[in-house]
Protein backbone atom coordinates (compact mmCIF):
# COMPACT_ATOMS: atom_id res chain seq x y z
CA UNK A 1 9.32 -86.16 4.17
CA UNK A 2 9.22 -85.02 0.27
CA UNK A 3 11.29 -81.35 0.24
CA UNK A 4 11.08 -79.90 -3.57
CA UNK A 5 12.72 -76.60 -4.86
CA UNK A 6 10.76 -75.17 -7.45
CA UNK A 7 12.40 -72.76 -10.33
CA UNK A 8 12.34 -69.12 -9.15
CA UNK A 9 9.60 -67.49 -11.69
CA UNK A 10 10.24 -63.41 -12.10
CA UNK A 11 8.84 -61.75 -9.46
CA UNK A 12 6.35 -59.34 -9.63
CA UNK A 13 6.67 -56.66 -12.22
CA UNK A 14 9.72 -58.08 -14.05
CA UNK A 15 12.37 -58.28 -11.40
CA UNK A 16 14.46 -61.50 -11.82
CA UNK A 17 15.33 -63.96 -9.30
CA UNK A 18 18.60 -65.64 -9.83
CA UNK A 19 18.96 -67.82 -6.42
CA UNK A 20 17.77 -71.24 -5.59
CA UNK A 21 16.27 -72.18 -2.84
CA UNK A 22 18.86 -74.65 -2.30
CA UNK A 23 22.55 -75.34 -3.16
CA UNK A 24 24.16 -78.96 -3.98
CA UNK A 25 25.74 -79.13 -0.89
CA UNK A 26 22.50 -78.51 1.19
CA UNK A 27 20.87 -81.04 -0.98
CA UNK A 28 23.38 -83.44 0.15
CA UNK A 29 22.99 -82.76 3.69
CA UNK A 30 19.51 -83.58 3.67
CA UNK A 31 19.71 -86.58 1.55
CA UNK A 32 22.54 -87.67 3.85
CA UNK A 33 19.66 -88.12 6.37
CA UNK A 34 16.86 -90.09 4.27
CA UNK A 35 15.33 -86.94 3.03
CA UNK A 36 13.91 -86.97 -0.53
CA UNK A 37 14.58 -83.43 -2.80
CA UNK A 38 13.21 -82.99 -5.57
CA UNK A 39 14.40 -80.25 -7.60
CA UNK A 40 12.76 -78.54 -11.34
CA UNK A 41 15.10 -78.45 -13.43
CA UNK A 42 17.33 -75.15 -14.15
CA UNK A 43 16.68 -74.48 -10.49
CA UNK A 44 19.98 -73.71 -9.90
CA UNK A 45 20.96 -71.92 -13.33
CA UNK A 46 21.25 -68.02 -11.98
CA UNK A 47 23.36 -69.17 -9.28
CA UNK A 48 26.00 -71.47 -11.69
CA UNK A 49 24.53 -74.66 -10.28
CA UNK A 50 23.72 -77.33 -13.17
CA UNK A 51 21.17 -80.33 -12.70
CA UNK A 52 24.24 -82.55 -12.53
CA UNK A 53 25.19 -81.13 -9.75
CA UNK A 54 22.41 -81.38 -8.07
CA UNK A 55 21.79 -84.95 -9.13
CA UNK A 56 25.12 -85.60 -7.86
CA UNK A 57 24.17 -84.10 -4.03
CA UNK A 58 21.33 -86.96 -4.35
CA UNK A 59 18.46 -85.03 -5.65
CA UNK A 60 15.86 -86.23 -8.34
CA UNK A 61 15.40 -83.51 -11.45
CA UNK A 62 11.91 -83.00 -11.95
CA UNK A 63 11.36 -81.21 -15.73
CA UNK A 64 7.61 -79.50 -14.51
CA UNK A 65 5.94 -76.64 -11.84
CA UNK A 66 3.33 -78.81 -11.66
CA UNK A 67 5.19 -82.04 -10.77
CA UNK A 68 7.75 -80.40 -8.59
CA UNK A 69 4.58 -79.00 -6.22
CA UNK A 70 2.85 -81.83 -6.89
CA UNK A 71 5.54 -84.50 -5.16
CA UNK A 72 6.14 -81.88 -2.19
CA UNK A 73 5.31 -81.85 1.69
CA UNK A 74 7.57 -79.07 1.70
CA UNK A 75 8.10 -76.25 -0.90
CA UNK A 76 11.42 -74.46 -0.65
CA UNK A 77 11.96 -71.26 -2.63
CA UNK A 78 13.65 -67.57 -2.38
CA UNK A 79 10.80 -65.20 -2.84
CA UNK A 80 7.15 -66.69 -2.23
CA UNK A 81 4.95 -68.12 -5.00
CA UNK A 82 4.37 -65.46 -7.75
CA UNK A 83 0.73 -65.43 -9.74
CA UNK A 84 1.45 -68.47 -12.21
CA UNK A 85 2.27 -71.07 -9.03
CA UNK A 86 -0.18 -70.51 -7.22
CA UNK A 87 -3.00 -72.99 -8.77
CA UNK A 88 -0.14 -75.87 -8.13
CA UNK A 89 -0.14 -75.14 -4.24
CA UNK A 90 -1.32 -78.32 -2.59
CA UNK A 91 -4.02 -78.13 0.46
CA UNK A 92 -1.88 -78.80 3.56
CA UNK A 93 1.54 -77.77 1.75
CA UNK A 94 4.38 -76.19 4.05
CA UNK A 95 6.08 -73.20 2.14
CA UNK A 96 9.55 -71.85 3.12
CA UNK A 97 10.73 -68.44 1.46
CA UNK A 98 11.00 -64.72 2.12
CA UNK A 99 7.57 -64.59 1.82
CA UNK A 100 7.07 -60.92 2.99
CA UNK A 101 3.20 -61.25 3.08
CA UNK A 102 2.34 -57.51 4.66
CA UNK A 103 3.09 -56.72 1.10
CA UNK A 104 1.14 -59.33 -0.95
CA UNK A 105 -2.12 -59.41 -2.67
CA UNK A 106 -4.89 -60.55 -1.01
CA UNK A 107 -5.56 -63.28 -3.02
CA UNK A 108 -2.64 -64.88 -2.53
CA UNK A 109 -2.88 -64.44 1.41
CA UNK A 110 -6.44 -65.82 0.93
CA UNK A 111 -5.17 -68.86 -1.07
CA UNK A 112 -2.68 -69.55 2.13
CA UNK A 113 -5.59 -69.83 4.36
CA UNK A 114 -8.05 -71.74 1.86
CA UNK A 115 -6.07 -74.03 1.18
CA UNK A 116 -4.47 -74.64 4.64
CA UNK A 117 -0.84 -73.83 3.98
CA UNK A 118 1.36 -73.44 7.07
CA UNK A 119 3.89 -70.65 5.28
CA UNK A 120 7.02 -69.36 7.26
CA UNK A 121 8.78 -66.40 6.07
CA UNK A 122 12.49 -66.52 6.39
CA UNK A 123 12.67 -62.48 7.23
CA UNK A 124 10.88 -63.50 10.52
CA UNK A 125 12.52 -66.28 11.80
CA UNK A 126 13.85 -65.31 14.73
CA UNK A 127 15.74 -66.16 17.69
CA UNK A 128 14.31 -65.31 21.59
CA UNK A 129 17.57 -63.14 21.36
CA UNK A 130 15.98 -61.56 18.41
CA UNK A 131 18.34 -62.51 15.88
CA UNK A 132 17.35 -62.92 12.26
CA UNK A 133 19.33 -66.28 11.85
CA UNK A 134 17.89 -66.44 8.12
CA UNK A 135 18.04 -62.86 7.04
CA UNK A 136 21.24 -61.94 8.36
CA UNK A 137 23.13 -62.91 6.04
CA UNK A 138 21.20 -61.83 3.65
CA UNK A 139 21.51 -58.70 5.01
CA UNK A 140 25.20 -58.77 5.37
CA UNK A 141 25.67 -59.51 1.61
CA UNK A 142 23.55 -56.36 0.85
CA UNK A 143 24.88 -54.05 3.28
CA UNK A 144 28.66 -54.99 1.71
CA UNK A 145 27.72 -54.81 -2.22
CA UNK A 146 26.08 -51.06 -1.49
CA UNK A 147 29.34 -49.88 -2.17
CA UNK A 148 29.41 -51.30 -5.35
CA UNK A 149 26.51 -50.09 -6.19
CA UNK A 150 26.42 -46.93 -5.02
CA UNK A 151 29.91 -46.17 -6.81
CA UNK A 152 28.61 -46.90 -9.93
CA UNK A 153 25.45 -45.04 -9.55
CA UNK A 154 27.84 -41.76 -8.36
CA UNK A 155 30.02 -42.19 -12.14
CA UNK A 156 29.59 -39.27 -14.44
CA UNK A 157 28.91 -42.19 -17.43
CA UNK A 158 24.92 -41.69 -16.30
CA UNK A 159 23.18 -39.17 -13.72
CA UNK A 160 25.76 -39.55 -11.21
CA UNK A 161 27.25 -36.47 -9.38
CA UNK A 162 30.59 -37.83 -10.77
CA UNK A 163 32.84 -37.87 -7.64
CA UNK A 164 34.92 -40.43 -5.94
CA UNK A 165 33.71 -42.59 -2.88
CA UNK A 166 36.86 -42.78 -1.28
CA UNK A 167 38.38 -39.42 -2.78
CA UNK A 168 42.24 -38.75 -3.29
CA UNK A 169 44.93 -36.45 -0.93
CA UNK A 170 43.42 -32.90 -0.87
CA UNK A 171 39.93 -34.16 -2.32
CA UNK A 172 37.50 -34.66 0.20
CA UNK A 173 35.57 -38.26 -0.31
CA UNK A 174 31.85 -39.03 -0.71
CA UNK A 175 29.52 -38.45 2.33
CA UNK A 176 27.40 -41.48 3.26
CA UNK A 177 24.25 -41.30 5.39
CA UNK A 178 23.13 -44.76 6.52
CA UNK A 179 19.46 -44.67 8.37
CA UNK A 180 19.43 -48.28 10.23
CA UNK A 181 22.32 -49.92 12.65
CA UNK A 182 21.24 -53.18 12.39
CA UNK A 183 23.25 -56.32 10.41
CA UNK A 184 23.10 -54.39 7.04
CA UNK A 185 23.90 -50.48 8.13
CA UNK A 186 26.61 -52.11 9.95
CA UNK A 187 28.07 -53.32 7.12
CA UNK A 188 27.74 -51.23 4.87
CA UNK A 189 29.10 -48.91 7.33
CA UNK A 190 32.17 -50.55 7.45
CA UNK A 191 32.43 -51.34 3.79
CA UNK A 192 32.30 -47.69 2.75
CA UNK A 193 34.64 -46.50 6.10
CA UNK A 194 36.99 -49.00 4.42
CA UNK A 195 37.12 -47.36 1.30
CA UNK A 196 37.61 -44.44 2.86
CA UNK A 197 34.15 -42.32 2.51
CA UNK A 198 32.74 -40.26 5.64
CA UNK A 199 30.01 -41.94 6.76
CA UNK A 200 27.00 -41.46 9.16
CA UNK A 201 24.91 -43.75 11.07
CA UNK A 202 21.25 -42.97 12.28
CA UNK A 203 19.83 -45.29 14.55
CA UNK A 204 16.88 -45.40 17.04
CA UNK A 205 18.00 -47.83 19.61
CA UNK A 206 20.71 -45.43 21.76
CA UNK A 207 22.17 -49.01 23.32
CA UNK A 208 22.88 -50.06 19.47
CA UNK A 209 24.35 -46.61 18.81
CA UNK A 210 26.81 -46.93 22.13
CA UNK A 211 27.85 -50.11 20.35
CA UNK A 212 28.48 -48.93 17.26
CA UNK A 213 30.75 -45.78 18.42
CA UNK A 214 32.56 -48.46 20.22
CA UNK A 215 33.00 -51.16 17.50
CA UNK A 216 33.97 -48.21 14.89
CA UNK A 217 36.19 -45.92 17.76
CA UNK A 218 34.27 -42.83 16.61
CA UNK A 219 35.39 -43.61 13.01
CA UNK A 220 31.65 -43.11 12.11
CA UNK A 221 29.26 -40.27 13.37
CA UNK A 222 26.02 -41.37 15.16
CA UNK A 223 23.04 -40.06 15.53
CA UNK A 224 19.32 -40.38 16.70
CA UNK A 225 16.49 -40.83 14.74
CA UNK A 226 15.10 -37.78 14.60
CA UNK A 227 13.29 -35.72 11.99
CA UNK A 228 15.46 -33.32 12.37
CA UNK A 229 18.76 -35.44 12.31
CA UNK A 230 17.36 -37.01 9.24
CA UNK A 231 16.53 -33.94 7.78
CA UNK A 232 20.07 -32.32 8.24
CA UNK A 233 21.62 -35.61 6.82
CA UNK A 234 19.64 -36.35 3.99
CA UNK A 235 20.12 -32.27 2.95
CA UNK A 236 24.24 -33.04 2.86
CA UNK A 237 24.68 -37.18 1.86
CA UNK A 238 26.37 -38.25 -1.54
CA UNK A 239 24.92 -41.31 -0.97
CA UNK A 240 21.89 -41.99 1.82
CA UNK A 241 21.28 -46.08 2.46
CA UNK A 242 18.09 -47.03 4.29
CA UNK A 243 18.15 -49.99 6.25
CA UNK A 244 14.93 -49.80 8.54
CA UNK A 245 13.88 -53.01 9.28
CA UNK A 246 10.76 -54.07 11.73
CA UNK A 247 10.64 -57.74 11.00
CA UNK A 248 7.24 -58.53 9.21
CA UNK A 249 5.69 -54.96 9.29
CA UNK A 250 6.22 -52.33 6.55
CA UNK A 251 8.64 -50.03 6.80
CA UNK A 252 8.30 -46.41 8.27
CA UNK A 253 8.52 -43.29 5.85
CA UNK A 254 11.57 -41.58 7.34
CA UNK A 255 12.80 -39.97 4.29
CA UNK A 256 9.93 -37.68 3.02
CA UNK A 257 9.86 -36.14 -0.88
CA UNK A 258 10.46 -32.56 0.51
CA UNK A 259 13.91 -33.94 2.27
CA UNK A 260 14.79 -35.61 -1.30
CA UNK A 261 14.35 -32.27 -3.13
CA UNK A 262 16.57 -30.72 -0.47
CA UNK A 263 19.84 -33.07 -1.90
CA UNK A 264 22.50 -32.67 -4.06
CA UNK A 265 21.78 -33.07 -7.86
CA UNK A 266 23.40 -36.45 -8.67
CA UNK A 267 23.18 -37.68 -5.44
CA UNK A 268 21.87 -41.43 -4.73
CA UNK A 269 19.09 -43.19 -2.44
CA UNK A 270 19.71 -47.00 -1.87
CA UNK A 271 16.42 -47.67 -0.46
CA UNK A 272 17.51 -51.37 1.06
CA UNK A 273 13.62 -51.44 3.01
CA UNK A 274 11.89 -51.38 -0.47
CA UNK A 275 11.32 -55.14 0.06
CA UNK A 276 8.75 -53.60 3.23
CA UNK A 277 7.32 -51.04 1.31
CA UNK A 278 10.40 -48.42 1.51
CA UNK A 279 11.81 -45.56 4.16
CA UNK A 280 11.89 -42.57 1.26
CA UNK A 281 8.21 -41.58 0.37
CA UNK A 282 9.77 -41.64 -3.61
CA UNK A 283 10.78 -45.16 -3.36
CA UNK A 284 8.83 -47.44 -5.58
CA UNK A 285 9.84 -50.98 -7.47
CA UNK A 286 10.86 -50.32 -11.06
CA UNK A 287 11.41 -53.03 -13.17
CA UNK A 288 14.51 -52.55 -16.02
CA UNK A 289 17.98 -53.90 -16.90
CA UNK A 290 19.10 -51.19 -14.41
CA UNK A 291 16.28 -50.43 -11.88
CA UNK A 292 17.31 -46.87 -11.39
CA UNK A 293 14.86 -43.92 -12.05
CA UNK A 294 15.35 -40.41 -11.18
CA UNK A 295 13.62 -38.28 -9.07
CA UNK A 296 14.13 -34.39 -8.36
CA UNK A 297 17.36 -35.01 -9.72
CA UNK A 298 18.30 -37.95 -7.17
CA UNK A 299 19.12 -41.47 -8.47
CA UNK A 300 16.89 -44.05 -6.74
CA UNK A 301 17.99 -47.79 -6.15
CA UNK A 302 15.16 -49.77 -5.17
CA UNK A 303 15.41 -53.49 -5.71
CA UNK A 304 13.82 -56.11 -3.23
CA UNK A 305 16.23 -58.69 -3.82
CA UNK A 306 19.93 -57.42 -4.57
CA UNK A 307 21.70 -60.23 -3.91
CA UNK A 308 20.90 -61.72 -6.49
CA UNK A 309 23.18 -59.90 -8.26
CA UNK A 310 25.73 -62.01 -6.57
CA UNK A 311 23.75 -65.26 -7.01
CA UNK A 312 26.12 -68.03 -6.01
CA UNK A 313 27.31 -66.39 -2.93
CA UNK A 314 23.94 -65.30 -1.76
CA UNK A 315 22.36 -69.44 -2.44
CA UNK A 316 25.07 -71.12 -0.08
CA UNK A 317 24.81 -68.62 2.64
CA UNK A 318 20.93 -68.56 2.23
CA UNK A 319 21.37 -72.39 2.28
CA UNK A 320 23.47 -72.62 5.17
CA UNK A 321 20.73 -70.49 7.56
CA UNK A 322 18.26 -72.70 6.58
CA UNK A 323 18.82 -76.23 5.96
CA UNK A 324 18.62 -76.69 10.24
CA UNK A 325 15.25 -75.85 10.02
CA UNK A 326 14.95 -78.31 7.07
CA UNK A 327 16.76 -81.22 8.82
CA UNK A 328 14.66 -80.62 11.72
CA UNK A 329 11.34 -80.86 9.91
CA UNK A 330 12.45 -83.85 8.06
CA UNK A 331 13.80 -85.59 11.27
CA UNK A 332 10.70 -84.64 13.63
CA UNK A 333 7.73 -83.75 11.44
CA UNK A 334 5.92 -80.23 11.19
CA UNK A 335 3.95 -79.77 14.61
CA UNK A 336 7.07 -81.43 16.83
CA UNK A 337 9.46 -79.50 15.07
CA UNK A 338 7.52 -75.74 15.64
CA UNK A 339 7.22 -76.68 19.44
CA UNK A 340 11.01 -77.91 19.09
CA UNK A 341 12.29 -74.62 17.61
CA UNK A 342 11.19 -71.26 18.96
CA UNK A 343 13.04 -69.19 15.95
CA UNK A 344 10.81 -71.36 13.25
CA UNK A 345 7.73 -71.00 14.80
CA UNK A 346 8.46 -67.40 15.44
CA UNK A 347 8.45 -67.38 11.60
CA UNK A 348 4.96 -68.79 11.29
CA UNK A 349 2.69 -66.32 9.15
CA UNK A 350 -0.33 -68.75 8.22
CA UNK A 351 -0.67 -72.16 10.15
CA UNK A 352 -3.99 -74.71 9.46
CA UNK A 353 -6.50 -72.16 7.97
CA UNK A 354 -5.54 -68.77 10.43
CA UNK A 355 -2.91 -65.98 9.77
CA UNK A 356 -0.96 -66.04 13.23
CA UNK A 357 1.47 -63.44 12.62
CA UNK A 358 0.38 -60.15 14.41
CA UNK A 359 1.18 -58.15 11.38
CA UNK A 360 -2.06 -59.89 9.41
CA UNK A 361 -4.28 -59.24 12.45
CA UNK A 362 -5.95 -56.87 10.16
CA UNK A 363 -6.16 -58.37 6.58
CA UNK A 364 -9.56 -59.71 6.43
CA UNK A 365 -8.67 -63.22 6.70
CA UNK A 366 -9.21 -65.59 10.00
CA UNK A 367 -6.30 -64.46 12.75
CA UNK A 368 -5.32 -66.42 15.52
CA UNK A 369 -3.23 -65.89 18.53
CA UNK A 370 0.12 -67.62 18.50
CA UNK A 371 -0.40 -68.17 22.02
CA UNK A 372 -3.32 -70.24 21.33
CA UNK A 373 -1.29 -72.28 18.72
CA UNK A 374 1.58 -73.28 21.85
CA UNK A 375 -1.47 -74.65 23.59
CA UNK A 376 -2.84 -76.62 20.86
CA UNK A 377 0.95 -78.45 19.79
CA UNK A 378 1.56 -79.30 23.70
CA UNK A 379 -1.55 -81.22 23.27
């Protein structure tokens, strides 16, 4: 088994990618176990990791794209192939990354199935539980550096409404509307109740709302999701922070443009679902040093892959969900380990020619049932 980690190209529309796929130390987990990496070199550069490093781990450098798809069974990356790797996909190729295909061209899904790639998407591995091993942290790391973000956005140095998050004695602090309990609302939630902001949680599930008045003791305000909740919230929040997540399907428009003219001048939308097409009907991907744009007088953060803004951090724990899976395939081979590991083959979007994840049903390409597919591997 031949695992290669490519060099993340820009994604679409100038955003930069600063992860690997892979850190040293996961690299020397798998070569521990008679598993060949190769890795392009630079791979590792956003995240501080040097080519010595990685040769060190066990890994061979590899100075091409073309040669590091061309010596790979399986292709390891962050964010799925962009436009200029796509004619170096191999027929029969596995390919492991946030791949987020509800959201890609069609030509690129069409390639998948052409050219027989099985492609699982890290956002939708998933546990029988229905944990997000992969994504979770992921999703932790974001939820946390919203603070950060949102704090700088709020200074009066640019648009920002100019006030403190946490506020001082006799100053009242910033109020924070978070639409989305799961990993990342959570914390966030508890990153910004730490720094002493009033914050609000709106959440459709009420069992994950009883939990979260628990964990926080009524530290944190909870609500339905409800139009009209949403509506009163958005009208008052310093800061609102979507965190909607359906795994694999786009994200619902919660947050409509009428409800953005209704807030504060100054005021800031971190729109963490952007990656799924975005809660707030203004969202949209904007490439720039900053990618911040203004709209009715709101500040908009919309950036698919923000932690990758904290590169290093985000590679080992990104590493640390995933090499499992990558032992497993190694150790078993593709078709024993999917029937070995329910989570990976929940992650399955495109397997020998079909799409088989139910959020594809309808993209012109050949579907199949995953159902079906558990029949064929006990075979």
């Amino acid at each position: 088994m031949v695992i290669s980690v490519p060099k993340e190209m820009p994604l679409g529309r100038g955003f930069k990618e600063k992860r690997a796929g892979i850190s040293p130390g996961g690299v020397r987990v798998l070569t521990a176990r008679g598993i060949t990496v190769y890795v392009e070199s630079g791979a590792g550069s956003g995240a501080r990791f040097s080519d010595e490093d990685y040769r060190t781990a066990g890994a061979e450098i590899v100075y091409s794209s073309e040669e590091v798809y061309g010596r790979a069974d399986i292709v390891v990356k962050v964010e799925r192939p962009v436009k200029e790797e796509w004619g170096l996909i191999r027929e029969g190729q596995t390919i492991m990354a946030f791949m987020h295909l509800v959201n890609a061209p069609g030509e690129f899904l069409d390639l998948l199935i052409s050219k027989r790639i099985t492609s699982i998407g890290y956002e939708i591995i998933q546990t029988p539980e229905g944990a997000l091993p992969v994504l979770d942290p992921i999703s932790q790391i974001a939820g946390k550096m919203s603070l950060q973000i949102a704090a700088r956005l709020m200074e009066s140095k640019g648009e920002g409404y100019g006030i403190l998050i946490g506020g001082i004695p006799g100053i009242p602090p910033a109020d924070v509307v978070i639409i989305g309990g799961g990993t990342l609302g959570y914390y966030a939630a508890r990153t910004f109740l730490n720094a002493g902001a009033r914050v609000f949680i709106i959440e459709q599930d009420a069992k994950r709302l009883e939990e979260l008045d628990r964990i926080f003791e009524g530290a944190v305000v909870t609500a339905y999701t409800t139009e009209g909740y949403i509506e009163k919230m958005v009208a008052f929040a310093d800061v609102l922070i979507t965190a909607v997540l359906t795994p694999g399907a786009p994200a619902p428009v919660l947050v409509t443009r009428e409800m953005v003219r209704s807030m504060k001048r100054g005021s800031v939308i971190i729109d963490f679902s952007i990656d799924q097409g975005g809660c707030v009907e203004t969202s949209r991907l904007t490439p720039g040093d900053d990618y911040v744009f203004v709209v009715d007088g709101v500040i908009h953060y919309c950036v698919p892959n923000v932690s990758s803004d904290v590169a290093r951090t985000a590679t080992r724990a990104l590493t640390h969900s995933t090499v499992p899976y990558y032992v497993k395939l190694g150790r078993l081979g593709l078709k024993e380990a999917l029937k070995q590991s329910p989570s990976m083959f929940r992650g399955l979007y495109t397997l020998s020619g079909y799409a088989v994840n139910e959020n594809l049903r309808d993209k012109g390409v050949p579907f199949r049932e995953k159902s079906d597919l558990i029949e064929e591997l006990e075979r």
